[in-house]
N, C-alpha and C. Protein backbone atom coordinates (compact mmCIF):
# COMPACT_ATOMS: atom_id res chain seq x y z
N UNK A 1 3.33 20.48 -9.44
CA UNK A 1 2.68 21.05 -8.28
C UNK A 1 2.43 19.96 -7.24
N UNK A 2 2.46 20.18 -5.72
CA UNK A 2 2.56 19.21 -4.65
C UNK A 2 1.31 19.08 -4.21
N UNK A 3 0.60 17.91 -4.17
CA UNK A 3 -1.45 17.85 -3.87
C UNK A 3 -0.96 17.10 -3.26
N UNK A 4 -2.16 16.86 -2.25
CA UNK A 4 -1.95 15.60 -0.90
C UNK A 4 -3.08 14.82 -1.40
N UNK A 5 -3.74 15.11 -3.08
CA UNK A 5 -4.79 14.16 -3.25
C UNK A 5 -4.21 13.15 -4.45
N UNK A 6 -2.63 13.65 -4.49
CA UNK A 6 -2.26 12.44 -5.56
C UNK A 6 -2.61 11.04 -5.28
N UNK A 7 -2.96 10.60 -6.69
CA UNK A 7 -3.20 9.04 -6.13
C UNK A 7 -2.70 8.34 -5.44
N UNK A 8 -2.74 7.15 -4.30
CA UNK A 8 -2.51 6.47 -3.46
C UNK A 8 -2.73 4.98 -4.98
N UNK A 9 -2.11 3.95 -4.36
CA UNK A 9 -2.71 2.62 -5.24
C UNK A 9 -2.82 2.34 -3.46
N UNK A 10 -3.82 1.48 -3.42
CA UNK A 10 -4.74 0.19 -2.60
C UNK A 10 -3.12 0.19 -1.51
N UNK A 11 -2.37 -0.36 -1.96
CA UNK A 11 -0.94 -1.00 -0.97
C UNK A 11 0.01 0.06 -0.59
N UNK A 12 0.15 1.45 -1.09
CA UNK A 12 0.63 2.50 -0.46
C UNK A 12 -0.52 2.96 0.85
N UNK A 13 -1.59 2.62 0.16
CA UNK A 13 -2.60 3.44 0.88
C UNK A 13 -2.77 2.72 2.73
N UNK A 14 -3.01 1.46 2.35
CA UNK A 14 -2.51 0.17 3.41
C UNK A 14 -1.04 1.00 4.49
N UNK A 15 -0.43 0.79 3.49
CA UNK A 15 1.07 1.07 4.28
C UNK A 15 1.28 2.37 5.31
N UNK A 16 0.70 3.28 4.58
CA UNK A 16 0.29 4.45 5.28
C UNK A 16 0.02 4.82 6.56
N UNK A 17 -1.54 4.07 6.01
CA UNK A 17 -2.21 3.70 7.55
C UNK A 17 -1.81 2.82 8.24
N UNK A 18 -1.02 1.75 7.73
CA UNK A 18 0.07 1.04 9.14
C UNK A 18 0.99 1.75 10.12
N UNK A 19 1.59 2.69 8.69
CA UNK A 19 2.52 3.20 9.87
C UNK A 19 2.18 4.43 10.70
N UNK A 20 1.34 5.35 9.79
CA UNK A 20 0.15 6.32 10.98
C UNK A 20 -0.34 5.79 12.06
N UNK A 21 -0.34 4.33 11.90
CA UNK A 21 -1.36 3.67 13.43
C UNK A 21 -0.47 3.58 14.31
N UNK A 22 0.96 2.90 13.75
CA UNK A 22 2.05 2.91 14.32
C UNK A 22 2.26 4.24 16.02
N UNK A 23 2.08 5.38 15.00
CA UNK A 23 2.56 6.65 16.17
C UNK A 23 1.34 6.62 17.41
N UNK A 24 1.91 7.01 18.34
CA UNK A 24 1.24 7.49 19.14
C UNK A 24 -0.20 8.21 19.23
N UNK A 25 -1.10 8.39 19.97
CA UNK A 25 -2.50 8.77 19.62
C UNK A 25 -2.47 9.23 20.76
N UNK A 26 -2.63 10.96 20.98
CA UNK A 26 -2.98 11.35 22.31
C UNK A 26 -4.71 12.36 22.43
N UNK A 27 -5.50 11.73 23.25
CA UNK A 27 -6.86 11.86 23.26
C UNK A 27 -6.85 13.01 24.79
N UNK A 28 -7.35 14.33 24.30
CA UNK A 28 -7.91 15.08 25.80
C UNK A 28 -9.58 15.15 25.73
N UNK A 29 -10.02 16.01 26.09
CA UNK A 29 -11.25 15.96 26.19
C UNK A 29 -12.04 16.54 24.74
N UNK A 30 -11.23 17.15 24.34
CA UNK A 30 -11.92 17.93 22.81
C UNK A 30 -11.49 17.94 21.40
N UNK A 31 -9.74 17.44 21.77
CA UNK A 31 -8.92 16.86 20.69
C UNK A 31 -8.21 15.24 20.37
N UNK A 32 -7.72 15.48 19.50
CA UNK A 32 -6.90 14.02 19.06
C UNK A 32 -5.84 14.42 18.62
N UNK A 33 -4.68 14.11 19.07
CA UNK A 33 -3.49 14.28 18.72
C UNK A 33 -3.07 13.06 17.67
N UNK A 34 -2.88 13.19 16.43
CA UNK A 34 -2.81 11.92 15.74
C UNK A 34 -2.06 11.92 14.64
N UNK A 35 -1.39 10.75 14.10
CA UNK A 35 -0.68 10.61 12.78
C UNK A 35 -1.53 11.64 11.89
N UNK A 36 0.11 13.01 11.42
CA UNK A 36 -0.68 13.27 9.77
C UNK A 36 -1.05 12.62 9.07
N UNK A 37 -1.79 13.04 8.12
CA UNK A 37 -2.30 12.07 6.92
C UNK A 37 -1.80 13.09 5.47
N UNK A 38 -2.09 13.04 4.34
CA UNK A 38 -2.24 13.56 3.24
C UNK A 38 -2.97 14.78 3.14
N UNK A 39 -4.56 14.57 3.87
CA UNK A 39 -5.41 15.49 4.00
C UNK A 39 -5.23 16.49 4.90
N UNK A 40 -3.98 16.67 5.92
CA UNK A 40 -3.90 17.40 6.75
C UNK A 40 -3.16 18.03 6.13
N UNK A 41 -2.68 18.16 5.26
CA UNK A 41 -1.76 19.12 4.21
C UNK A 41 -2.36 19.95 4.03
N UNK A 42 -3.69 20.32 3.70
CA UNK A 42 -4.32 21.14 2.65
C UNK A 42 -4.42 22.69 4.12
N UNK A 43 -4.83 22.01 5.64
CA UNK A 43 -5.15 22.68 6.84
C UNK A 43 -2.89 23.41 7.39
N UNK A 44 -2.21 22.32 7.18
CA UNK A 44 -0.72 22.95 6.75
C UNK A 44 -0.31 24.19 5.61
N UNK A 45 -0.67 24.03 5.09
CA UNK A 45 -0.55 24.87 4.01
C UNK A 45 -1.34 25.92 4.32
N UNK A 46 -2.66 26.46 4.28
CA UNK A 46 -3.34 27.13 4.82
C UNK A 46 -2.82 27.98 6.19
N UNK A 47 -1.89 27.89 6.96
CA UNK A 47 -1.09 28.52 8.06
C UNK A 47 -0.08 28.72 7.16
N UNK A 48 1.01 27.96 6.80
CA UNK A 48 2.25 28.38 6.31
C UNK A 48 2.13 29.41 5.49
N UNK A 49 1.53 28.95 4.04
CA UNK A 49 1.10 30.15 2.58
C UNK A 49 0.74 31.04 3.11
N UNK A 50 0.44 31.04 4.26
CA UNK A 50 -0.57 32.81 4.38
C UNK A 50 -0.31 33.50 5.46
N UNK A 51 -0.38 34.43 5.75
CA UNK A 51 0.59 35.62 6.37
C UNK A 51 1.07 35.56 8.28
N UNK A 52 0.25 34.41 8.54
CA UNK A 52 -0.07 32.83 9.58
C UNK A 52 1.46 32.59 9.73
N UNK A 53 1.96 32.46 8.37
CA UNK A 53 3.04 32.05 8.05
C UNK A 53 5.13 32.59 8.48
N UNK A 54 4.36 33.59 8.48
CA UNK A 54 5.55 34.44 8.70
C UNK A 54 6.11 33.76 10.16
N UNK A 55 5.42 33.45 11.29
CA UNK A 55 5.79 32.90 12.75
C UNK A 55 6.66 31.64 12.27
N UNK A 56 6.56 31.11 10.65
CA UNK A 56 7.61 29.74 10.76
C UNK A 56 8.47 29.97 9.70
N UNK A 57 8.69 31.25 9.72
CA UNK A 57 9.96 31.62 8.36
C UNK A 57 9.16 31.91 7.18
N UNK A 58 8.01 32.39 7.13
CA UNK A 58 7.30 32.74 5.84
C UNK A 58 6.72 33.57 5.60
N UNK A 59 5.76 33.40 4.72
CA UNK A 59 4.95 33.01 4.41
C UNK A 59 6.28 32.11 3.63
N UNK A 60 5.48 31.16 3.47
CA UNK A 60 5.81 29.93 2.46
C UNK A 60 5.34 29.79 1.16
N UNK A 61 6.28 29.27 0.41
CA UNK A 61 5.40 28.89 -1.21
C UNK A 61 4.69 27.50 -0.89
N UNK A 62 4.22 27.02 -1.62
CA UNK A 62 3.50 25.66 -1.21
C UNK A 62 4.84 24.43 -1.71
N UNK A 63 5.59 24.54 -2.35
CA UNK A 63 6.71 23.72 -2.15
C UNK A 63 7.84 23.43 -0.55
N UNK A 64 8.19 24.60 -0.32
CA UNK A 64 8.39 25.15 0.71
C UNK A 64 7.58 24.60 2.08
N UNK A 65 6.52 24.67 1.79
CA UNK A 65 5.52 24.38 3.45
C UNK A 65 5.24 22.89 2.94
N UNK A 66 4.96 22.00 1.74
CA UNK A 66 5.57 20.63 2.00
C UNK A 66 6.40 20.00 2.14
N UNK A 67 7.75 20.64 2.09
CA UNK A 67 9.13 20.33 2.61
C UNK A 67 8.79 20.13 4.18
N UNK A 68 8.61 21.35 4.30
CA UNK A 68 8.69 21.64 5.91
C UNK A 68 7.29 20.45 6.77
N UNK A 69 5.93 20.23 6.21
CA UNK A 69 5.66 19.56 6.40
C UNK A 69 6.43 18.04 6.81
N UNK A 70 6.79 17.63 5.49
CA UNK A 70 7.76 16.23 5.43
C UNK A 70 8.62 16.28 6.32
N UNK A 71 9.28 17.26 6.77
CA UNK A 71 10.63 17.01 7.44
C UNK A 71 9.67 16.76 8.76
N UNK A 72 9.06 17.45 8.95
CA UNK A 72 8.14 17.95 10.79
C UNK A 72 7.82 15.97 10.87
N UNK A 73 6.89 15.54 9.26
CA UNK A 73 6.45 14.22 9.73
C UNK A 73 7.50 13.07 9.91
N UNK A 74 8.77 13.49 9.08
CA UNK A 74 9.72 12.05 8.90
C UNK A 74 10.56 12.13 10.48
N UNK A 75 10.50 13.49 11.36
CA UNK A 75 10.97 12.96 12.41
C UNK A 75 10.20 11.61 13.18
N UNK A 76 9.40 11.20 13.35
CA UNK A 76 8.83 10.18 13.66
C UNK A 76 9.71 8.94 13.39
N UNK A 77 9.98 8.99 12.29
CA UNK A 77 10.75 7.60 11.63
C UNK A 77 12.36 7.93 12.73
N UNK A 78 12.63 8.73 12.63
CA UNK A 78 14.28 9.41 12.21
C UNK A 78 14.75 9.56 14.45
N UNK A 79 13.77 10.42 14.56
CA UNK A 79 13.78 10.58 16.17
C UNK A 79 13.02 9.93 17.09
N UNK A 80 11.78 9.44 16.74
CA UNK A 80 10.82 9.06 17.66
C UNK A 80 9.79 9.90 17.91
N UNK A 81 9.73 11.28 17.61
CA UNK A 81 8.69 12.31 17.99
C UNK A 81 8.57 13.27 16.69
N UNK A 82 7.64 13.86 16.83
CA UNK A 82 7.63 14.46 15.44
C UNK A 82 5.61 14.94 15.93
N UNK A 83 5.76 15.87 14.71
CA UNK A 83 4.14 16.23 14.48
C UNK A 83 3.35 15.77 14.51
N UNK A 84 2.17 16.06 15.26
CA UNK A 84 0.82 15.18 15.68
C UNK A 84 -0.29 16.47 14.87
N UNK A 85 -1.08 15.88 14.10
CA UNK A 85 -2.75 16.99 13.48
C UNK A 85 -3.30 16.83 15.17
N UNK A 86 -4.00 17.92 15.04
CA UNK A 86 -4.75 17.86 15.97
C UNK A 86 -6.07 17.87 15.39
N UNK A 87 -7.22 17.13 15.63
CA UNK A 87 -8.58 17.04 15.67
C UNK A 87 -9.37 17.33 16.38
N UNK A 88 -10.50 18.00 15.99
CA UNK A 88 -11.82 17.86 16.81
C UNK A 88 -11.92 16.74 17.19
N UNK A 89 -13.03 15.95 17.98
CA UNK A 89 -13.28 15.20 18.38
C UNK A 89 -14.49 14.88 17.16
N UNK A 90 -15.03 15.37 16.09
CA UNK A 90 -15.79 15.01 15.04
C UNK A 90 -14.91 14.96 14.02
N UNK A 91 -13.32 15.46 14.19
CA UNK A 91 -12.86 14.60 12.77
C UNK A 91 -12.09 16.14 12.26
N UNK A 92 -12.36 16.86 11.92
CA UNK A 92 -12.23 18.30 11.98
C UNK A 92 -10.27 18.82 12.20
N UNK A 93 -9.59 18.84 11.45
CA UNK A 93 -8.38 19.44 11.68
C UNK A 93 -8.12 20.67 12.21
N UNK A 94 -7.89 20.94 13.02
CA UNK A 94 -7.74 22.36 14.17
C UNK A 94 -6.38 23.06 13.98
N UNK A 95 -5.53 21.79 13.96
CA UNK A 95 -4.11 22.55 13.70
C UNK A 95 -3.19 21.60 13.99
N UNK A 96 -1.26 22.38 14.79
CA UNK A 96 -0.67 20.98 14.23
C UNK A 96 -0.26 21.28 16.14
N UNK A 97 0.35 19.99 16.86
CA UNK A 97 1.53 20.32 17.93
C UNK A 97 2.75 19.34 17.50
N UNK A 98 3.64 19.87 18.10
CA UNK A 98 5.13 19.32 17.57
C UNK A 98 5.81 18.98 18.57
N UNK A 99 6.52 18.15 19.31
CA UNK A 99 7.40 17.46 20.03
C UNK A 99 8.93 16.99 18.90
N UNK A 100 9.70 18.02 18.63
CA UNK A 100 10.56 18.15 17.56
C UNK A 100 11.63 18.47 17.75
N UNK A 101 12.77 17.94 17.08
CA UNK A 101 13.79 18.64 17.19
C UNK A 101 14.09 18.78 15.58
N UNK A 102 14.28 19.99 15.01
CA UNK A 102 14.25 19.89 13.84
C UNK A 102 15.62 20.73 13.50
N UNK A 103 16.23 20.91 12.02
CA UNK A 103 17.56 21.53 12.14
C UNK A 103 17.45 23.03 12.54
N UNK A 104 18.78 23.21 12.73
CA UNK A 104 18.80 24.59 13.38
C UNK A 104 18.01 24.72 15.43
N UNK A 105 17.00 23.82 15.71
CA UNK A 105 17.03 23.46 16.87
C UNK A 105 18.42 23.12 17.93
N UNK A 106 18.43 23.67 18.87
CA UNK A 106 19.33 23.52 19.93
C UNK A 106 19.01 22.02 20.66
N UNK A 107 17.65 22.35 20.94
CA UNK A 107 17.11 21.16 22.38
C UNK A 107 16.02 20.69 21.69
N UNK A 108 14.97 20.02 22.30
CA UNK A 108 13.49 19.25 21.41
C UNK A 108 12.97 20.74 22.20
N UNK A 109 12.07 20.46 21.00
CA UNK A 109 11.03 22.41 20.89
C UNK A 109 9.46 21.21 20.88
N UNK A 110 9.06 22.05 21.85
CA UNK A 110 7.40 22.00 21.44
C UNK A 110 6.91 23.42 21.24
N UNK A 111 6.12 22.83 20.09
CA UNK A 111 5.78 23.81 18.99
C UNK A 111 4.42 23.57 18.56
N UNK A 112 3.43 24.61 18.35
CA UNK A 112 1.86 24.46 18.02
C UNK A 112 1.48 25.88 17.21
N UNK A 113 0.45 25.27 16.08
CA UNK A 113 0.01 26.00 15.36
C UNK A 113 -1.29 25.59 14.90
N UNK A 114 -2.00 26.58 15.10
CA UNK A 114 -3.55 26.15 15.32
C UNK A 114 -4.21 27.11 13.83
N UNK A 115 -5.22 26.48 13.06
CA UNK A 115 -5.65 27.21 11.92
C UNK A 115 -6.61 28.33 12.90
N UNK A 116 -6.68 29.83 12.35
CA UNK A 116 -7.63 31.18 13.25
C UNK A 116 -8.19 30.92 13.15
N UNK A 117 -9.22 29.81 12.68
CA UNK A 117 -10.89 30.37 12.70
C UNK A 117 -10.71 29.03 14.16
N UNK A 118 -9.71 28.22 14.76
CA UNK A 118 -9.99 27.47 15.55
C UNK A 118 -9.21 28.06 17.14
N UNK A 119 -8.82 28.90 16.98
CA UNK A 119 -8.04 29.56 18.11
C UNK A 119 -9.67 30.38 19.41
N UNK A 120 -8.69 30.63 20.25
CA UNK A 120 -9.25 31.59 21.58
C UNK A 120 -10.37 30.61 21.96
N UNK A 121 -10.45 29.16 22.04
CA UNK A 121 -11.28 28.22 22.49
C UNK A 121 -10.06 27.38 23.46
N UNK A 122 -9.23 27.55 23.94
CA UNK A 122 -8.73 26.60 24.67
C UNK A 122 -7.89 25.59 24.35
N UNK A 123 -8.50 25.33 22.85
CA UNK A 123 -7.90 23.90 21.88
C UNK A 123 -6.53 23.69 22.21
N UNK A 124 -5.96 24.54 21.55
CA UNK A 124 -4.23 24.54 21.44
C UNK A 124 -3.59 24.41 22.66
N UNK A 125 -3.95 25.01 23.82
CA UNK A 125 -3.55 24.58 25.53
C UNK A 125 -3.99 23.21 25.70
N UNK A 126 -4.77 22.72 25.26
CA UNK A 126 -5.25 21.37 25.85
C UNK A 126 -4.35 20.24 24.67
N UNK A 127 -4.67 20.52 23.60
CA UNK A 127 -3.71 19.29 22.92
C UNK A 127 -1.82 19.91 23.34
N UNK A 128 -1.47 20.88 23.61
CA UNK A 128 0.23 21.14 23.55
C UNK A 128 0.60 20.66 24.80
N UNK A 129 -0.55 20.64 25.75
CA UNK A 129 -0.65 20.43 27.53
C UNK A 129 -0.47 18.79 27.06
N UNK A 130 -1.35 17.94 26.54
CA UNK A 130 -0.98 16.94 26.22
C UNK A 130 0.36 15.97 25.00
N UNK A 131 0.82 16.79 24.38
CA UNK A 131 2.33 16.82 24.07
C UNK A 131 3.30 16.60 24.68
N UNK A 132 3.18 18.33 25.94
CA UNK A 132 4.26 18.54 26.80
C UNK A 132 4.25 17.47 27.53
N UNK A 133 3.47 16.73 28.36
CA UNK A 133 3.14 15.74 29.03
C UNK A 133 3.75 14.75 28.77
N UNK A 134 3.29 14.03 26.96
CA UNK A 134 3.62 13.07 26.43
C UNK A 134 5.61 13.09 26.67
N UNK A 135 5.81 14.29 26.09
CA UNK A 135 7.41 14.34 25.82
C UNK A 135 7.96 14.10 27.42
N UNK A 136 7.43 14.65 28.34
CA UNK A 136 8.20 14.15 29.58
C UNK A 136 7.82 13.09 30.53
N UNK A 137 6.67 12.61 30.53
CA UNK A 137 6.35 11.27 30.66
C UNK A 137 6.82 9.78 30.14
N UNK A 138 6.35 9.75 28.66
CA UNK A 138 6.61 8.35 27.94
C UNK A 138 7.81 9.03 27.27
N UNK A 139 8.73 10.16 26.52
CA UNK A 139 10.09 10.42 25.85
C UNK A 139 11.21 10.23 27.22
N UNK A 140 10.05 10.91 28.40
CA UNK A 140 11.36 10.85 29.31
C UNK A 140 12.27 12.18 28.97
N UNK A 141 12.03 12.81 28.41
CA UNK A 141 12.50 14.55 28.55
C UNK A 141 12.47 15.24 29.74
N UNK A 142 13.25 16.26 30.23
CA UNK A 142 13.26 16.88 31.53
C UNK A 142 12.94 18.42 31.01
N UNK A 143 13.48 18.60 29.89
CA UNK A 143 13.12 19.66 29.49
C UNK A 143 12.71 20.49 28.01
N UNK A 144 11.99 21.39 27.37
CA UNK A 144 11.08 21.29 25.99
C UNK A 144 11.69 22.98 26.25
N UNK A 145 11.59 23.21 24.89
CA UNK A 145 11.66 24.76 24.75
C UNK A 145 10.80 25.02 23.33
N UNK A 146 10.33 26.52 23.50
CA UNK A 146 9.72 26.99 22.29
C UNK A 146 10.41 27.83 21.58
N UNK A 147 10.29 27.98 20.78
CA UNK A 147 11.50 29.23 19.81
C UNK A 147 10.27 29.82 19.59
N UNK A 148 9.53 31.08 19.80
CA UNK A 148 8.42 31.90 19.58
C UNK A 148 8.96 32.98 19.09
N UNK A 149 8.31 33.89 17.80
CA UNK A 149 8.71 35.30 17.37
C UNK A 149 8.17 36.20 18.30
N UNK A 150 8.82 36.89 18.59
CA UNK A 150 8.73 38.26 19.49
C UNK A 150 7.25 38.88 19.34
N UNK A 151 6.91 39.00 18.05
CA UNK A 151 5.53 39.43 17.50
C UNK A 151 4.18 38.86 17.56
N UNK A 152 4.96 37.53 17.89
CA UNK A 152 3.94 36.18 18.40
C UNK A 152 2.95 36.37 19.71
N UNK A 153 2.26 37.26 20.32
CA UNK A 153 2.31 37.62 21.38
C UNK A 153 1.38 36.23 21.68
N UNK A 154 0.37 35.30 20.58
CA UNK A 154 -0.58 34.70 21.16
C UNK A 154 -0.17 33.44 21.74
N UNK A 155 0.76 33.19 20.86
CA UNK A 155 2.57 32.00 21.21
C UNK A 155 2.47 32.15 22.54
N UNK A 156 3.11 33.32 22.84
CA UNK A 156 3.90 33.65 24.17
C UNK A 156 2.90 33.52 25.27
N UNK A 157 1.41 33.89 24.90
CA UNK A 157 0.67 33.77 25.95
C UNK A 157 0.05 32.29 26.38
N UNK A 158 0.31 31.86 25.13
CA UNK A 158 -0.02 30.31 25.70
C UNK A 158 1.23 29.63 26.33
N UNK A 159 2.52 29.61 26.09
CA UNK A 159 3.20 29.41 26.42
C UNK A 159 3.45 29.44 27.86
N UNK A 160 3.43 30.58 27.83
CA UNK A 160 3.15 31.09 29.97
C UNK A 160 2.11 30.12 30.57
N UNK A 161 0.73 30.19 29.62
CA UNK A 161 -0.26 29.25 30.05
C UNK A 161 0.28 27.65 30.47
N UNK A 162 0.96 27.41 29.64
CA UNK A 162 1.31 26.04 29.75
C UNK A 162 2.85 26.15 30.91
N UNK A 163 3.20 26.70 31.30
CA UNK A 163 4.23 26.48 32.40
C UNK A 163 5.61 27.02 32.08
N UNK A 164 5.52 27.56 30.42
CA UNK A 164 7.25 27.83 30.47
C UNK A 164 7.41 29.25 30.98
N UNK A 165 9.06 29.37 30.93
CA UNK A 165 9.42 31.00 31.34
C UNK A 165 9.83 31.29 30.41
N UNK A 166 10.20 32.67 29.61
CA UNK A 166 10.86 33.09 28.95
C UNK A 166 12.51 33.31 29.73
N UNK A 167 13.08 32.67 28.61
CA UNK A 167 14.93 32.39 29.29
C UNK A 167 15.67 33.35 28.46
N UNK A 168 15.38 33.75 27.23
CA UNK A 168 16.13 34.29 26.02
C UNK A 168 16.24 34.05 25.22
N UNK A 169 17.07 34.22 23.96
CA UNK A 169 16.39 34.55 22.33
C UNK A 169 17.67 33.76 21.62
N UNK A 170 17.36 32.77 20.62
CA UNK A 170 18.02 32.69 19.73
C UNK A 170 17.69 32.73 18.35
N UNK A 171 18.74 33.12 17.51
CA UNK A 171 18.30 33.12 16.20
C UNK A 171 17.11 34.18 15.96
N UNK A 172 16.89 35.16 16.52
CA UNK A 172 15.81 35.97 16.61
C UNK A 172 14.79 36.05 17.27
N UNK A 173 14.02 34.48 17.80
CA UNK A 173 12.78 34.19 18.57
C UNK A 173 13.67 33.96 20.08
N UNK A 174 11.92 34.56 21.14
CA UNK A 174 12.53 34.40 22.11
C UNK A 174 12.34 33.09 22.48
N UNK A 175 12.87 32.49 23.51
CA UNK A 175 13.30 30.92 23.56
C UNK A 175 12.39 30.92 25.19
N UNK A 176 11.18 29.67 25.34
CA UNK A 176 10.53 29.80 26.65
C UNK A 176 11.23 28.44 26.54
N UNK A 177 11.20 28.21 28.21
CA UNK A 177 11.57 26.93 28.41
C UNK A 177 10.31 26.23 29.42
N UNK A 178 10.08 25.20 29.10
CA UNK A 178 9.14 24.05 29.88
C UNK A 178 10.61 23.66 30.73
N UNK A 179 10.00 22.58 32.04
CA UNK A 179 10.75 21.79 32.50
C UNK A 179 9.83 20.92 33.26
N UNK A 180 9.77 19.57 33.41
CA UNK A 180 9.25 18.49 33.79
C UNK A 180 8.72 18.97 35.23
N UNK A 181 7.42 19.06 35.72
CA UNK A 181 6.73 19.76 36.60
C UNK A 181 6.72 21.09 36.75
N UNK A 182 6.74 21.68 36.18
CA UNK A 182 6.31 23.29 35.73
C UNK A 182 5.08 22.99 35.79
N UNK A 183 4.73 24.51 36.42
CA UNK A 183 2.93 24.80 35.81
C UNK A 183 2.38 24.21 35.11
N UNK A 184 1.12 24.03 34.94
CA UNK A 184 -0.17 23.28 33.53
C UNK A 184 -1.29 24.17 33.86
């Protein structure tokens, strides 16, 4: 079975947090965009396993949503961008945003998933607003797309919030597109 509380020894644990410090750290007024950790698994899982889940090909088994975890974090190493936890500003995991290109992706997707009991507060517009930013500012991207399920309506409405249009559908989800000065 896959725990994010398996033991660490002292020099994995070190290494970790080197290379978590490594990524990028994006701060708005209420969140932290920051290296996963281990413990942000348990707030991953919790969206994927459960019916949350279905918007990313699931529900997921918990093997399954730590795959998908791992792959979301090893883009970092592999591309340069990859999954950021989002935090309260007391520490608190809220949910995830993604600056990704992952397989089956066309273009880099920004992508956000916020745990429900932390939604309809703004959160998720303000850390994905700071993503989108990040990716076309310091990546130097011109343009981000979302792959959102049709059924997704709360997706789609933030999406609009944040500046994209809906362009059309692949693979089943409809496809919004950001572009470097669009709406915020």
């Amino acid at each position: 079975m896959i725990t994010e509380t398996w033991p660490l020894t002292d020099a994995m644990a070190t290494q970790a947090a080197a290379t978590g410090a490594a990524l990028p750290q994006l701060r708005t007024a209420r969140t932290v965009l920051c290296a996963p950790s281990l413990v942000d698994f348990t707030a991953y899982r919790a969206i994927a396993c459960s019916d949350r889940g279905q918007y990313l090909g699931g529900p997921m088994t918990q093997p399954e949503a730590w795959d998908d975890f791992c792959r979301m974090v090893a883009t970092w190493v592999l591309r340069g961008h990859g999954v950021w936890s989002v935090k309260g500003v007391e520490g608190t995991t809220l949910g995830f945003v993604l600056v990704g290109l992952e397989p089956g992706d066309l273009e880099p997707e920004l992508g956000f998933l916020f745990l429900a009991c932390h939604e309809g507060r703004g959160l998720a517009h303000e850390a994905a607003s700071a993503a989108r930013d990040h990716a076309f500012g310091v990546l130097g991207l011109t343009t981000l797309v979302s792959y959102i399920d049709p059924a997704n309506s709360r997706a789609q409405s933030l999406a609009a919030r944040l500046g994209a249009v809906q362009e059309g559908r692949a693979d089943g989800s409809n496809v919004w597109r950001y572009t470097h000065g669009g709406a915020k």
